[in-house]
N, C-alpha and C. Protein backbone atom coordinates (compact mmCIF):
# COMPACT_ATOMS: atom_id res chain seq x y z
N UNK A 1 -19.78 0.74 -42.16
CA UNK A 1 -18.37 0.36 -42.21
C UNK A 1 -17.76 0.37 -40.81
N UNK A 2 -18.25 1.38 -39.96
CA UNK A 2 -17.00 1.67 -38.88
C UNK A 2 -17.97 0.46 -37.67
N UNK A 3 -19.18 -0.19 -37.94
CA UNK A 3 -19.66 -0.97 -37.30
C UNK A 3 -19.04 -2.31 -37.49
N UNK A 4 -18.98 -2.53 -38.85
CA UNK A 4 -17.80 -3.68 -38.94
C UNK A 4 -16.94 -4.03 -38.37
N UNK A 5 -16.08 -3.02 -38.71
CA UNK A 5 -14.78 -2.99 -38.13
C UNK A 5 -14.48 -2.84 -36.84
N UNK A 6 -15.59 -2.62 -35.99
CA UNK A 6 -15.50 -2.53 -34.37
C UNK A 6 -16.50 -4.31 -34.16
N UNK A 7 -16.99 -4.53 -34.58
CA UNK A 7 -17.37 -6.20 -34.82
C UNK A 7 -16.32 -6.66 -34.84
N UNK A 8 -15.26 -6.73 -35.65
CA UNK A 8 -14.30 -7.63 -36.40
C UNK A 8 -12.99 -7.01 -35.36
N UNK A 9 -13.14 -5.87 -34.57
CA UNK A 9 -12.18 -5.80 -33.47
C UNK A 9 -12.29 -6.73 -32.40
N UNK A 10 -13.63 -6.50 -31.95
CA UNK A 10 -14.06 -6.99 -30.48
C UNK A 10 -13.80 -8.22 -31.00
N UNK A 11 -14.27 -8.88 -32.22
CA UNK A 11 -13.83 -10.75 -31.96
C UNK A 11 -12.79 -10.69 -32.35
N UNK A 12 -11.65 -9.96 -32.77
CA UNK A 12 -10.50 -10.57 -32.48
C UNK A 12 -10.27 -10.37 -31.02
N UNK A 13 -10.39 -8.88 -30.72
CA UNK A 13 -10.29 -9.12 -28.87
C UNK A 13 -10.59 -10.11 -27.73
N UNK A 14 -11.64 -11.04 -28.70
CA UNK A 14 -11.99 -11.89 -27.78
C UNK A 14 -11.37 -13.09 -27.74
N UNK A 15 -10.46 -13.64 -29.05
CA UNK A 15 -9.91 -14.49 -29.26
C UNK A 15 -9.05 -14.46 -28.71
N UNK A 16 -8.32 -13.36 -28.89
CA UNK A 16 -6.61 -12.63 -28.24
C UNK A 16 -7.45 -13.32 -27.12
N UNK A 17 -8.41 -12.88 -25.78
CA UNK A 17 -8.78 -12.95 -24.54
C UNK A 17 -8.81 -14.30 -24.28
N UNK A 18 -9.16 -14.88 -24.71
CA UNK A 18 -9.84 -16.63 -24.85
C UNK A 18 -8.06 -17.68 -25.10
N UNK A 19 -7.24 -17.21 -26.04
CA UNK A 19 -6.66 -17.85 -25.90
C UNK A 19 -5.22 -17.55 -25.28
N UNK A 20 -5.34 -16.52 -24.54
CA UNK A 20 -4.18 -16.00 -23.67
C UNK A 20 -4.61 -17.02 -22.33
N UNK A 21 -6.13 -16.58 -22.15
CA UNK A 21 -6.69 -17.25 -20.76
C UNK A 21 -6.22 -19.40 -20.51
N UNK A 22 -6.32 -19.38 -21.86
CA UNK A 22 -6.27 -20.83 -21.74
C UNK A 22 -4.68 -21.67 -21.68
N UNK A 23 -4.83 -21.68 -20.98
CA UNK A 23 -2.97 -23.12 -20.31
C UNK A 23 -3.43 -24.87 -20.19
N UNK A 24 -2.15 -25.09 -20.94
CA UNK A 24 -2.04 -26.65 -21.00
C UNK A 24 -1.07 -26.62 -19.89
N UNK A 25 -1.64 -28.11 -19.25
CA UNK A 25 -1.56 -29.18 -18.26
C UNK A 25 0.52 -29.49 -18.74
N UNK A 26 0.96 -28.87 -17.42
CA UNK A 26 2.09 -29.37 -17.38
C UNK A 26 2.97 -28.45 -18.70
N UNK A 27 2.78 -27.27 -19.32
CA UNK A 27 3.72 -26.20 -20.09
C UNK A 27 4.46 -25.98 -18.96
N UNK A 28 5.80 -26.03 -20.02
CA UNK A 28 6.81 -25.12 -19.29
C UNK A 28 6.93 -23.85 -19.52
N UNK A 29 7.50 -22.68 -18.70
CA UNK A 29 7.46 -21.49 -19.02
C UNK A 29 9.13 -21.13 -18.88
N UNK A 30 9.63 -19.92 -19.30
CA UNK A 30 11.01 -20.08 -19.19
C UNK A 30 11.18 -18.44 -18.09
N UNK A 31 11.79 -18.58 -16.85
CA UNK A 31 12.01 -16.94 -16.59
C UNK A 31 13.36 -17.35 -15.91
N UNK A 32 14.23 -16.14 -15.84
CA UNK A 32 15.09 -16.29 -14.97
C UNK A 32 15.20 -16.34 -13.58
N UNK A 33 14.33 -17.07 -13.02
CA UNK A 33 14.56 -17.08 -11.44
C UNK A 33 12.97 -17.88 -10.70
N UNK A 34 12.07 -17.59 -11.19
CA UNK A 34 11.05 -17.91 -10.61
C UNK A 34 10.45 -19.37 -10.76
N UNK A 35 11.21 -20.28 -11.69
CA UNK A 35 10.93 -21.84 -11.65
C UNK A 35 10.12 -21.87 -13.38
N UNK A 36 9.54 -23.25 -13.70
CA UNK A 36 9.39 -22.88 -15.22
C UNK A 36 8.12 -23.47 -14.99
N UNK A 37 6.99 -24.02 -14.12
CA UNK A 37 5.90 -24.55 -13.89
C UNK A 37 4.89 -23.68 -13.77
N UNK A 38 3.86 -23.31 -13.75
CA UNK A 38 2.98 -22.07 -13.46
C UNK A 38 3.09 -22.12 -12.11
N UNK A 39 2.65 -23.07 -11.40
CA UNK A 39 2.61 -22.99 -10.13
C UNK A 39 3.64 -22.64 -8.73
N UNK A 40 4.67 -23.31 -9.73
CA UNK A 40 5.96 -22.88 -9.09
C UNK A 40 6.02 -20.89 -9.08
N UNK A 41 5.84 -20.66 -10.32
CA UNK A 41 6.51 -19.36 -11.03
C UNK A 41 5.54 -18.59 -10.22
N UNK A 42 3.86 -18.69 -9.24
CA UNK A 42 3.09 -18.11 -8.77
C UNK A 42 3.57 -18.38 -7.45
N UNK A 43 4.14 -19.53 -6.89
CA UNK A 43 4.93 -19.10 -5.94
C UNK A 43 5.82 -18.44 -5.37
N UNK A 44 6.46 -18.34 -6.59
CA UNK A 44 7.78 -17.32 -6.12
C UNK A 44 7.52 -16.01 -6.45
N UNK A 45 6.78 -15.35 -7.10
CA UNK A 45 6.11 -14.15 -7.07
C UNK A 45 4.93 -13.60 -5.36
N UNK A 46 4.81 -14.47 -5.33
CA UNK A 46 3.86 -14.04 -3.79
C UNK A 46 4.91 -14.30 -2.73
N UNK A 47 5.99 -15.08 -2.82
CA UNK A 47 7.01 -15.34 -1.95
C UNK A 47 8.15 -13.58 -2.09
N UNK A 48 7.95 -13.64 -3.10
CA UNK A 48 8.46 -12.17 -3.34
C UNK A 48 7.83 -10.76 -2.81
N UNK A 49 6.66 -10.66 -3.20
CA UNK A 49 5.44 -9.74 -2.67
C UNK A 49 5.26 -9.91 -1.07
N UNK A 50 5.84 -10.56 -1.18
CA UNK A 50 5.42 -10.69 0.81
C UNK A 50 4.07 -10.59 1.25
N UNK A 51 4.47 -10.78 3.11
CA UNK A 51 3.09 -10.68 3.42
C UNK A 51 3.24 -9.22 3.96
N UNK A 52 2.51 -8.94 5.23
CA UNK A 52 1.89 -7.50 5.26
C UNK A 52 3.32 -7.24 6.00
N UNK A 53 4.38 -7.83 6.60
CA UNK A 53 5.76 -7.21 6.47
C UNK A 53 6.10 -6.15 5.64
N UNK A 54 6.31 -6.54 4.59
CA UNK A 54 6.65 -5.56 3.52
C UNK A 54 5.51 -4.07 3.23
N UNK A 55 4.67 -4.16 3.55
CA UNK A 55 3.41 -3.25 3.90
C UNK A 55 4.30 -2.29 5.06
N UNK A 56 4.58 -2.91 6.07
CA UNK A 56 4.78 -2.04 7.14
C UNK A 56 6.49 -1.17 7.16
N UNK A 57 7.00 -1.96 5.82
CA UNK A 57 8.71 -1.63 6.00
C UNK A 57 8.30 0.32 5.25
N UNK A 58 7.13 -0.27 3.99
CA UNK A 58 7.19 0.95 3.24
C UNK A 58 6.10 2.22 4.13
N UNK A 59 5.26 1.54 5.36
CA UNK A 59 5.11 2.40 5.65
C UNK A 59 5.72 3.21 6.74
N UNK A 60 6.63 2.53 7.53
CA UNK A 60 7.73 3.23 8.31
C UNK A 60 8.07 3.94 7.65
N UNK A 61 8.83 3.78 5.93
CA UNK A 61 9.37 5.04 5.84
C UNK A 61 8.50 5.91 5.26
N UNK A 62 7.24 5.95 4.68
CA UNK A 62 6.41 7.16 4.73
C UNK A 62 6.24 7.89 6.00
N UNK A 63 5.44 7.34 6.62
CA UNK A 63 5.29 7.47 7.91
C UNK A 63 6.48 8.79 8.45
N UNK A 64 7.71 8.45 8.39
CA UNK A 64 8.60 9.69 9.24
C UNK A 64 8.66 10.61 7.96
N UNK A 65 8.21 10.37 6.31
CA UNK A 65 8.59 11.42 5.46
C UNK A 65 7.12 12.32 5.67
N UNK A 66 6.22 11.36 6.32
CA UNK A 66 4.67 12.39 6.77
C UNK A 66 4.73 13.15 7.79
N UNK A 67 5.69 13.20 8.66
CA UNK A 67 6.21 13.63 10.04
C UNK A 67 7.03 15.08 9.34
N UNK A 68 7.65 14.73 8.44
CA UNK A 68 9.18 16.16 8.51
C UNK A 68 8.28 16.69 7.64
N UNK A 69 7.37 16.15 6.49
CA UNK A 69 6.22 16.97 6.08
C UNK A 69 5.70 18.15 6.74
N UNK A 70 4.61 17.51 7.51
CA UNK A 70 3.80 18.38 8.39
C UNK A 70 5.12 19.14 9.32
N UNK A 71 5.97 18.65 9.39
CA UNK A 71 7.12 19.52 10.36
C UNK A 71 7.44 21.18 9.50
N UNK A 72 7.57 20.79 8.07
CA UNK A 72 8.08 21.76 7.36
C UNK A 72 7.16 22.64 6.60
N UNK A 73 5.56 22.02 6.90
CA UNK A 73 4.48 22.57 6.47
C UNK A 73 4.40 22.23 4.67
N UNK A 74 4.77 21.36 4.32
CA UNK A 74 4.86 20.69 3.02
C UNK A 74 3.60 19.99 2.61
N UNK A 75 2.49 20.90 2.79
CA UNK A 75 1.06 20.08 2.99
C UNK A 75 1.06 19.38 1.71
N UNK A 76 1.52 19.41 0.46
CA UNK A 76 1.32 18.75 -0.88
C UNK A 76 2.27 17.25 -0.14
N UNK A 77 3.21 17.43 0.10
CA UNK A 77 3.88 16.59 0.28
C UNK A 77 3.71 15.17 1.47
N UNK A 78 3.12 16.07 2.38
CA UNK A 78 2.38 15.59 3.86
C UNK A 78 1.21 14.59 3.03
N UNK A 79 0.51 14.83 2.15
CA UNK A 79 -0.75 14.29 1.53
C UNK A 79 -0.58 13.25 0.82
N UNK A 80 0.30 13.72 -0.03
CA UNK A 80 1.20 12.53 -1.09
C UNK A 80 1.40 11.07 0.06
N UNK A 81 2.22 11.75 1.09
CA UNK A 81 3.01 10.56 1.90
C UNK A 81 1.28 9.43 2.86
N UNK A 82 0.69 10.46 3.12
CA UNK A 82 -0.56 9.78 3.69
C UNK A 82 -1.09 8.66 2.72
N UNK A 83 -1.73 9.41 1.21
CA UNK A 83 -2.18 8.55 0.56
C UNK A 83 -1.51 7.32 0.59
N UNK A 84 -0.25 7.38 -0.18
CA UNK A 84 0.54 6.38 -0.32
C UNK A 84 0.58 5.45 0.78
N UNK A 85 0.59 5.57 2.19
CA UNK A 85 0.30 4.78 3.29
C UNK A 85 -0.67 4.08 3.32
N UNK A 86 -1.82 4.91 3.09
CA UNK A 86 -3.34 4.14 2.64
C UNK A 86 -3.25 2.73 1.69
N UNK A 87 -2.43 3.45 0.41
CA UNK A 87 -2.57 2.83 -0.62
C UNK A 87 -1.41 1.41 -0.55
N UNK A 88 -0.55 1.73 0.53
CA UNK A 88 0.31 0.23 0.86
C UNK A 88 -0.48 -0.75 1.31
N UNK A 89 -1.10 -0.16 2.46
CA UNK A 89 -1.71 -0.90 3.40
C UNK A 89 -3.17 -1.43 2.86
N UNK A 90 -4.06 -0.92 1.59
CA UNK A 90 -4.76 -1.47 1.16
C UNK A 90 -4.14 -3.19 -0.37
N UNK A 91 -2.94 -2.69 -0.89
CA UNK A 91 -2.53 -3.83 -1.40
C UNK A 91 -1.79 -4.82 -0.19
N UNK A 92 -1.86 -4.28 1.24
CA UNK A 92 -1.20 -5.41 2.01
C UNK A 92 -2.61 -5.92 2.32
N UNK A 93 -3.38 -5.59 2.28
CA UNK A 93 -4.54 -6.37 2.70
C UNK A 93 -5.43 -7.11 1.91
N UNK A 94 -4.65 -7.19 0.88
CA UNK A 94 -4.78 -8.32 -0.31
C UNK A 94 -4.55 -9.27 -0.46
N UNK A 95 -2.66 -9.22 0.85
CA UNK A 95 -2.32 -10.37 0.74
C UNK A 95 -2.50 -11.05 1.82
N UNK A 96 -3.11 -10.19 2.92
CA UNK A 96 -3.13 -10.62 4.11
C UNK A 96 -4.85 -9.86 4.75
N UNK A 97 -5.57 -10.61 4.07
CA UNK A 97 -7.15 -10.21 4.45
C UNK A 97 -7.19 -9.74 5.96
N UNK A 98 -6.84 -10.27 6.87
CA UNK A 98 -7.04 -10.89 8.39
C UNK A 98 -6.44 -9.58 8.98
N UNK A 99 -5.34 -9.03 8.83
CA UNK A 99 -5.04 -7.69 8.84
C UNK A 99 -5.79 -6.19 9.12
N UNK A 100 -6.65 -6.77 7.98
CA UNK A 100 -7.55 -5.00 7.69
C UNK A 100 -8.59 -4.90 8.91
N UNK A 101 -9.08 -5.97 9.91
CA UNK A 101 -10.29 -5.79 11.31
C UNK A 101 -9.48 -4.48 12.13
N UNK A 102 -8.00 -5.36 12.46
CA UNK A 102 -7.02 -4.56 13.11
C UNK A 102 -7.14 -2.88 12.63
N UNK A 103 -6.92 -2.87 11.16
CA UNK A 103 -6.49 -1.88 11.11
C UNK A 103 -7.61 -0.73 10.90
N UNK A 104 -9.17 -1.13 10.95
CA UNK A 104 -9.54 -0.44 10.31
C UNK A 104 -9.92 0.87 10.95
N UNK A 105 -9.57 1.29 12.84
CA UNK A 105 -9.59 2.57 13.48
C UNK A 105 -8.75 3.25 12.61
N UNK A 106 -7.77 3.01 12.54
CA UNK A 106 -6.78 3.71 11.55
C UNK A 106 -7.24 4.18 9.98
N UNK A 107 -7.62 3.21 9.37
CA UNK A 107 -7.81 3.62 7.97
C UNK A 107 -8.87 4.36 7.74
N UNK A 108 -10.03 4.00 8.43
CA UNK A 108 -11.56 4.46 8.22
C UNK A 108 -11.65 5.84 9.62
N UNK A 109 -10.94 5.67 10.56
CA UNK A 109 -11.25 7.40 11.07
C UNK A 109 -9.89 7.97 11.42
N UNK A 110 -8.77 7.52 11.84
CA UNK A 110 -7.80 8.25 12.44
C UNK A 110 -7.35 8.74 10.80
N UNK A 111 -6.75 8.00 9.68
CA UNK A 111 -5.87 8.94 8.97
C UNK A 111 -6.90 9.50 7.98
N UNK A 112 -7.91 9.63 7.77
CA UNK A 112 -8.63 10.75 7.61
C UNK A 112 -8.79 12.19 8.29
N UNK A 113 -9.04 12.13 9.56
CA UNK A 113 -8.70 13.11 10.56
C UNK A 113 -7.62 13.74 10.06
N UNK A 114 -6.20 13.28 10.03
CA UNK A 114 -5.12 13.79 9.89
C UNK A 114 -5.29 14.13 8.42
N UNK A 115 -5.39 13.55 7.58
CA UNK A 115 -6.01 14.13 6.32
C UNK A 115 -6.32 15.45 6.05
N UNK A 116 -7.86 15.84 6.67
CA UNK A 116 -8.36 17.00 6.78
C UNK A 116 -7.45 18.08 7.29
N UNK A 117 -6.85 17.71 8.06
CA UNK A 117 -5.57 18.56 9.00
C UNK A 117 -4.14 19.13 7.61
N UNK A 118 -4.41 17.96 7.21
CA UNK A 118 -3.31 18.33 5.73
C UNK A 118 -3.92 19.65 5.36
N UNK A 119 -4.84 18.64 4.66
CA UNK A 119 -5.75 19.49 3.50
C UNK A 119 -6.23 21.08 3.85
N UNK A 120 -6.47 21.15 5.63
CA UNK A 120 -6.80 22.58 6.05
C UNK A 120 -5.29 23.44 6.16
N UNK A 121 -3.88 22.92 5.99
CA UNK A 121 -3.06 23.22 6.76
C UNK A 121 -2.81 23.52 8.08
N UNK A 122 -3.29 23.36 8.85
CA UNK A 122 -3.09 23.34 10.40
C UNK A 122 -1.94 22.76 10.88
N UNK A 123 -1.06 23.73 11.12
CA UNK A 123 0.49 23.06 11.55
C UNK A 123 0.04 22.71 12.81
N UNK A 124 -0.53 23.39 14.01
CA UNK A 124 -1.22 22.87 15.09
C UNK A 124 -1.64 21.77 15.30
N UNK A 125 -2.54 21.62 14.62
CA UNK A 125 -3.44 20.39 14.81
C UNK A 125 -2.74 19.57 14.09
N UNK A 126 -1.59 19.46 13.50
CA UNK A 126 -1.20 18.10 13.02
C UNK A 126 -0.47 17.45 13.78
N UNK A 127 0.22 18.30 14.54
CA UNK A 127 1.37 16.94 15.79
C UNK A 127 0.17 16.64 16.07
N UNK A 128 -1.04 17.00 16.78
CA UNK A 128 -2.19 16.18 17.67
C UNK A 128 -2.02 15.16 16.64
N UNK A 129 -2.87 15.21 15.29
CA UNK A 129 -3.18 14.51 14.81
C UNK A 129 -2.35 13.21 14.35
N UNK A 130 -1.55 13.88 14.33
CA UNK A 130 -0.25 12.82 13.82
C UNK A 130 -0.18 11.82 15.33
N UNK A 131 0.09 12.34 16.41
CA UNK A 131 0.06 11.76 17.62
C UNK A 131 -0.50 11.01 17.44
N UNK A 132 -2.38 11.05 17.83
CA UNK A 132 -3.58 10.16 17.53
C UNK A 132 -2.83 8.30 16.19
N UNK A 133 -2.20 9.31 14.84
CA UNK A 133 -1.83 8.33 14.03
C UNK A 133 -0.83 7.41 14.55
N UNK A 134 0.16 7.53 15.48
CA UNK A 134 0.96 7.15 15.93
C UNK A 134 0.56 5.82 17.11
N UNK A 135 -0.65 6.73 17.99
CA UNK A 135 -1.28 5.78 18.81
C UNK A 135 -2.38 4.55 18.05
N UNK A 136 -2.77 4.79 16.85
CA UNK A 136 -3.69 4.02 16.11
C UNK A 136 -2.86 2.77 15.34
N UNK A 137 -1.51 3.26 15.17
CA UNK A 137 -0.53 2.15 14.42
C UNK A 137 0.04 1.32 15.73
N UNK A 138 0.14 1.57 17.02
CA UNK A 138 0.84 0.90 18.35
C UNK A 138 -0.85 0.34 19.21
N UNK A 139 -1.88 0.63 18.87
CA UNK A 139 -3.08 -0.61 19.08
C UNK A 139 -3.32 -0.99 17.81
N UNK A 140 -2.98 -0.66 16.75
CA UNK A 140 -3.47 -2.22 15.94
C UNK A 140 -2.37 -3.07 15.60
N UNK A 141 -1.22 -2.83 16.07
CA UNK A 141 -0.01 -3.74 16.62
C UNK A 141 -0.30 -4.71 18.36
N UNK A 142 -0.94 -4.11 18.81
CA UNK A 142 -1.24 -4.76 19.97
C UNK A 142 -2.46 -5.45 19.34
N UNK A 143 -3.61 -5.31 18.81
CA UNK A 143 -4.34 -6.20 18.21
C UNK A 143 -3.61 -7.78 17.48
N UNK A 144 -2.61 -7.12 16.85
CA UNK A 144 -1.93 -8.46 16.24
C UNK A 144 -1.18 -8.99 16.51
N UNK A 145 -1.09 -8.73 18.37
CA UNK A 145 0.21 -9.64 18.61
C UNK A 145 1.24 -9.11 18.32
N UNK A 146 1.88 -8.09 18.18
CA UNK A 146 2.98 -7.56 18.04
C UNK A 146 3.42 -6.52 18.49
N UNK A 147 2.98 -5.85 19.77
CA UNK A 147 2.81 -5.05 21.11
C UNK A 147 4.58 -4.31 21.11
N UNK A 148 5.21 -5.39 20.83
CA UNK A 148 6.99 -4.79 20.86
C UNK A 148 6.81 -4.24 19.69
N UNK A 149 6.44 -3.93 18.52
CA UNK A 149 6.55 -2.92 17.56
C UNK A 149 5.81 -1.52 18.07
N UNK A 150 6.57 -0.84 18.76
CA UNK A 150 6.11 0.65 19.32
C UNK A 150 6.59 1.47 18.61
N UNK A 151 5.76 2.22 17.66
CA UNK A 151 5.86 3.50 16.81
C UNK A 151 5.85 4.67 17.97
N UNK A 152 6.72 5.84 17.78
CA UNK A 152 6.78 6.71 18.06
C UNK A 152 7.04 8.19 17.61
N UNK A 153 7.26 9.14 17.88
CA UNK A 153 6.71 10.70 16.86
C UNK A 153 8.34 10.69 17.09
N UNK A 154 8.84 10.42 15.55
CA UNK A 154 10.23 10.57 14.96
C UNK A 154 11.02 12.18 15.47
N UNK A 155 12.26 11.35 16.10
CA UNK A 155 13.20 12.27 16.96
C UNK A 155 14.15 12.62 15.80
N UNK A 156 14.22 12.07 15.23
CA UNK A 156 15.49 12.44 14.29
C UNK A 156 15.20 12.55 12.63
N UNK A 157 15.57 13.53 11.90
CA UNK A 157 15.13 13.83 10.82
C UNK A 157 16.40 12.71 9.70
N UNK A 158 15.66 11.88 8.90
CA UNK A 158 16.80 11.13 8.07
C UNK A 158 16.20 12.02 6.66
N UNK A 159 15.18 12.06 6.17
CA UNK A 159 14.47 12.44 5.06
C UNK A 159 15.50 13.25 4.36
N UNK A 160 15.61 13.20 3.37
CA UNK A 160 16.62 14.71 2.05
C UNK A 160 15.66 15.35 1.73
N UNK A 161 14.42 14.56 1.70
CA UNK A 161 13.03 15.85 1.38
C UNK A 161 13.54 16.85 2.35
N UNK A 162 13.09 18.47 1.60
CA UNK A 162 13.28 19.54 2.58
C UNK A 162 12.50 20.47 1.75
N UNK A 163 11.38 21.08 2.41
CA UNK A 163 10.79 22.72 1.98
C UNK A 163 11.44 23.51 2.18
């Protein structure tokens, strides 16, 4: 019985799959804002998503909430803000392949380094480390042509986060 009925699931699952997948030539679709064509409506969604701009707006502001982190010894918090940097900058490089050569001193050894520095708590070794992160985001800005975007180790605390 319960073989059946997992038979008679999976092909409906597959039907559900089969005919969600399949679009006619020229449907309209209805949304409020994004056009009613598929193609249109996939434009204005990636026109929305941006390119690796929007990558770098959200990681500025991690970036200084990873700074008053390690400032306040908030290592849960310091970690949180890293990942999440990682994890921008790997969906920006989804939309912008050409990106990730630049970045990959940064992703693959510098914010690991600083990582470990979380993870050990070392209030010490994290300005270094953070430094190092700072210099790894201002050459792979000079890699891309964009040399006037100079990151620097945040003078002023904006964050409401507080330990």
């Amino acid at each position: 019985m319960k073989r059946t009925v997992l038979i008679v699931f999976a092909a409906v699952m597959a039907a559900v799959v089969i005919f969600a997948c399949q679009t006619e030539n020229g449907k309209s679709y209805e949304t409020r804002w994004a056009g009613t064509e598929l193609e249109t409506i996939i434009d204005s969604f990636e026109d929305q998503l941006g390119g690796f701009d929007q990558t770098m707006m959200e990681t500025n502001y991690r970036y200084n909430e990873l700074y008053w982190a390690g400032q306040d010894e908030n290592w849960g918090y310091a970690e949180y803000q890293l990942d999440k940097i990682l994890g921008s900058m790997e969906k920006g490089f989804v939309r912008r392949p050409a990106r990730e050569a630049s970045a990959s001193q940064f992703v693959n050894s510098t914010a690991p380094r600083l990582m470990e520095t979380i993870e050990a708590g070392d209030s010490e070794a994290f300005l270094e480390h953070f430094s190092r992160l700072a210099a790894s985001c201002n050459t792979c800005h000079e890699m891309e042509d964009v040399a006037f975007v100079q990151v620097m180790i945040p003078e002023a605390r904006t964050s409401l986060v507080r330990f």
